[in-house]
Protein backbone atom coordinates (compact mmCIF):
# COMPACT_ATOMS: atom_id res chain seq x y z
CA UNK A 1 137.59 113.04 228.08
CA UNK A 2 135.78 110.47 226.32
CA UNK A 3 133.13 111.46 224.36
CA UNK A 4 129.83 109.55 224.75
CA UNK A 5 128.59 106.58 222.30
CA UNK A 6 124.70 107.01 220.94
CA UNK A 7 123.03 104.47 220.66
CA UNK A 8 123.64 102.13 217.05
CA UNK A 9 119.74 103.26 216.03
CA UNK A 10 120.96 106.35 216.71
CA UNK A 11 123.84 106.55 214.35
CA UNK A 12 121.64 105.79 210.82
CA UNK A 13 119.92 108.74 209.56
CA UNK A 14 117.46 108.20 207.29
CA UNK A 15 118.35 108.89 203.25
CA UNK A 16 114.66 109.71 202.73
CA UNK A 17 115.00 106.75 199.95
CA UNK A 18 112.45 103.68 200.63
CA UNK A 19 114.23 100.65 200.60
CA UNK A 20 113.93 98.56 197.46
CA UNK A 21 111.84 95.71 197.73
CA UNK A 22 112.79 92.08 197.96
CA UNK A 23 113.48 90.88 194.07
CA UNK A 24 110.27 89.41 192.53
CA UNK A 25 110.54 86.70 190.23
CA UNK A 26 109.97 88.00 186.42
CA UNK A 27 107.11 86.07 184.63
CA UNK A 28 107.54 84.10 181.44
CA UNK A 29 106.94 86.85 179.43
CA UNK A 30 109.33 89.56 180.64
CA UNK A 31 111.98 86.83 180.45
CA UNK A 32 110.82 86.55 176.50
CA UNK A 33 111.30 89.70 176.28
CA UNK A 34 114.43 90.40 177.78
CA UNK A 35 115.97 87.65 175.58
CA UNK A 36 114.37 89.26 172.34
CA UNK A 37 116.11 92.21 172.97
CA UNK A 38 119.56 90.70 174.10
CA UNK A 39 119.52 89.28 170.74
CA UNK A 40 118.55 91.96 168.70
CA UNK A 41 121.66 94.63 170.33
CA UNK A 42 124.26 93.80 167.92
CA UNK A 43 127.47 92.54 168.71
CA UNK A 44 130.07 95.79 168.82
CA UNK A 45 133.28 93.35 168.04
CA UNK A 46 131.62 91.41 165.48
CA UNK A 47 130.04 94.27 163.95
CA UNK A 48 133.24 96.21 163.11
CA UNK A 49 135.28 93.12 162.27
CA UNK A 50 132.45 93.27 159.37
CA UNK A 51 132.44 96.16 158.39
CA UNK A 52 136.05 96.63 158.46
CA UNK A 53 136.22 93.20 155.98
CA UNK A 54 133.43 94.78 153.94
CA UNK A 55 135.31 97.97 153.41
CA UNK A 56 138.93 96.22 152.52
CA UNK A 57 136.96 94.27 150.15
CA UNK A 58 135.34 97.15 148.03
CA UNK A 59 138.25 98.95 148.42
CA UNK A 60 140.92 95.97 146.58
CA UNK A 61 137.91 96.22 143.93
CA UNK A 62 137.76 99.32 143.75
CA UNK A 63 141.55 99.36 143.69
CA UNK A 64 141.36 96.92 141.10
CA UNK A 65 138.99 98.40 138.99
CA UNK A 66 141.16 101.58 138.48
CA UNK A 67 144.43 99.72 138.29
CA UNK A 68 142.37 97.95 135.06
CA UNK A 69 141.05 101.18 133.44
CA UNK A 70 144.60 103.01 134.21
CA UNK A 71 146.17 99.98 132.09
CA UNK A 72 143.51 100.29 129.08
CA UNK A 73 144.14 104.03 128.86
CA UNK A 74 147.77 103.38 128.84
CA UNK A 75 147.58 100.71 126.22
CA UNK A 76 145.53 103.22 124.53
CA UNK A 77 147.89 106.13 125.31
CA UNK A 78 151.05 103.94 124.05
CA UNK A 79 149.24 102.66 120.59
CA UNK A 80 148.31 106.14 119.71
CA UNK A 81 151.79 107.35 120.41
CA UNK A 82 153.25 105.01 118.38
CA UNK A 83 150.49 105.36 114.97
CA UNK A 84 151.82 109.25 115.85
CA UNK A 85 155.39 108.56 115.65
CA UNK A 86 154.97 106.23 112.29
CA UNK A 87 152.73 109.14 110.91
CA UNK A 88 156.09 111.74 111.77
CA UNK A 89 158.67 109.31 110.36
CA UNK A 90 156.70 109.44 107.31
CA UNK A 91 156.32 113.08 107.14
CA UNK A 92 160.08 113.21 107.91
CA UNK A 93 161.05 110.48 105.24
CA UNK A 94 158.24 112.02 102.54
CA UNK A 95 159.99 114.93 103.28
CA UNK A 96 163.77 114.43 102.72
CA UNK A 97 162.95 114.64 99.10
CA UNK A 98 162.23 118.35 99.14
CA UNK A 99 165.41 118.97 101.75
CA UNK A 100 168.11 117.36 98.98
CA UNK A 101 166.81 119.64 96.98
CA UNK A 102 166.30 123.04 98.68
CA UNK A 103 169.49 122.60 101.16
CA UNK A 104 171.21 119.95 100.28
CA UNK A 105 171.52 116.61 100.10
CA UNK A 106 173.87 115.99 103.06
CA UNK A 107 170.26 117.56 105.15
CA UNK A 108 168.25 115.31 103.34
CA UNK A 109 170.26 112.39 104.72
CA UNK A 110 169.94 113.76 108.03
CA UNK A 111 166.29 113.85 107.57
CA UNK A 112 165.92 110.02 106.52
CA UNK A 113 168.24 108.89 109.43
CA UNK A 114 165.68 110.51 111.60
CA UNK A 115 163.11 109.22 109.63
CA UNK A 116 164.80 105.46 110.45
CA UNK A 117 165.29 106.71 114.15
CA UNK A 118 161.37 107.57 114.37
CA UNK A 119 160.40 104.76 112.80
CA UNK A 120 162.35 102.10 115.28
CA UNK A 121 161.01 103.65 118.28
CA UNK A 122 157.68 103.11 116.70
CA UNK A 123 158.36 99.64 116.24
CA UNK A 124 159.70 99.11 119.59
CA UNK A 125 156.76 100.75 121.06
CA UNK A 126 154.20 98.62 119.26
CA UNK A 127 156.48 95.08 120.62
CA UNK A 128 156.56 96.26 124.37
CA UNK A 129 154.12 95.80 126.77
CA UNK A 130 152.95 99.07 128.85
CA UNK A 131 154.68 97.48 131.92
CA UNK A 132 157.76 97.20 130.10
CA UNK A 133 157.98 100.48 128.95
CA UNK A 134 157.49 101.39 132.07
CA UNK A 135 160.25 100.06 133.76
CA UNK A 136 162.23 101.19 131.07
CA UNK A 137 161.49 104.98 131.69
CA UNK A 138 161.98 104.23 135.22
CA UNK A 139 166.03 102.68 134.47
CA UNK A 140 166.66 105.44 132.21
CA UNK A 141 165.70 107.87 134.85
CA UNK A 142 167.78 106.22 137.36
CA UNK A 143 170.78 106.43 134.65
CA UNK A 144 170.20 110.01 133.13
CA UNK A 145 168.11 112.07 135.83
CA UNK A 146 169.35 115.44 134.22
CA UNK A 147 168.06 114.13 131.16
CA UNK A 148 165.07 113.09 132.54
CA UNK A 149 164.57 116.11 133.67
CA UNK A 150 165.55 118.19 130.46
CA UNK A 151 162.70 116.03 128.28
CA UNK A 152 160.42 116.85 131.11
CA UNK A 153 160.83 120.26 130.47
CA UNK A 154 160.74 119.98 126.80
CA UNK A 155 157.56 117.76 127.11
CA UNK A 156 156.09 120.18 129.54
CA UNK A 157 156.74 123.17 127.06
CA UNK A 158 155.32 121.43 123.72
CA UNK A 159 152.01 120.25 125.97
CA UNK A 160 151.59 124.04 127.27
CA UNK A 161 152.15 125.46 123.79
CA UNK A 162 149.19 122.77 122.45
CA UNK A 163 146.84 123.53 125.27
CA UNK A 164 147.07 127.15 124.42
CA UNK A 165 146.91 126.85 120.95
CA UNK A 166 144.01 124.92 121.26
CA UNK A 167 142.47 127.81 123.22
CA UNK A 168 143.00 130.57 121.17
């Protein structure tokens, strides 16, 4: 049993919706206006391909900025260190003097050899360049890593017992 076709008028129902109305030509100014705004929306792509350039530029300056100031405190650091270690060899040497005589003068030696010992790393410390005693450190770490450790320790223990000397 075939069921029976209705009518093609009969098969639309109306969507309550009127039906848009033919497409009217926009005037001269609407067009200006559409354009305006077309240009003004910013261009996503080119917009963060900008920004991203902007930001890796401040940040190498940035970068660079620090890298400077980290090498002028080191240079600092390193001359410092070095007036420090001249001022102990003297101290040691000034005081080799008083060892001969109150121990011995087999001590007192010992004092002026240390004295000498002080005094070259001084000197070597005032010839090199921070980036060479850098890579120094970094060879004699790769050579002697329990050593490295050990005056890492020691260092650590002589900074703690400033700080809280300093303190009290």
């Amino acid at each position: 049993m075939a069921t029976p076709k209705k009518p093609a008028a009969a098969a639309k129902k109306p969507t309550g919706k009127p039906k848009p109305a033919t497409a009217k030509t926009a005037t001269p100014k609407e067009t200006a206006v559409k354009t305006a705004v077309t240009k003004a929306k910013p261009n996503p792509g080119k917009v963060e391909t900008e920004v991203k350039t902007k930001m890796k530029t401040e940040f190498a300056n940035m970068k660079d900025k620090a890298t400077d100031r980290a090498r002028e405190a080191a240079e600092s650091g390193k001359d410092k260190a070095s007036e420090a270690l001249g001022g102990f060899g003297k101290i040691l040497r000034d005081s080799a003097g008083q060892i001969d005589e109150k121990v011995g003068a087999q001590y007192g030696d010992y004092a002026r050899k240390a004295a000498d010992a002080v005094d070259d790393l001084a000197g070597k410390m005032d010839a090199k360049q921070v980036d060479d005693i850098l890579e120094d450190t970094r060879q004699f770490i790769r050579k002697s890593p329990g050593v490295a450790i050990g005056a890492a320790a020691a260092i650590g223990f002589v900074l703690a017992r400033l700080v809280r000397s300093g303190r009290d």
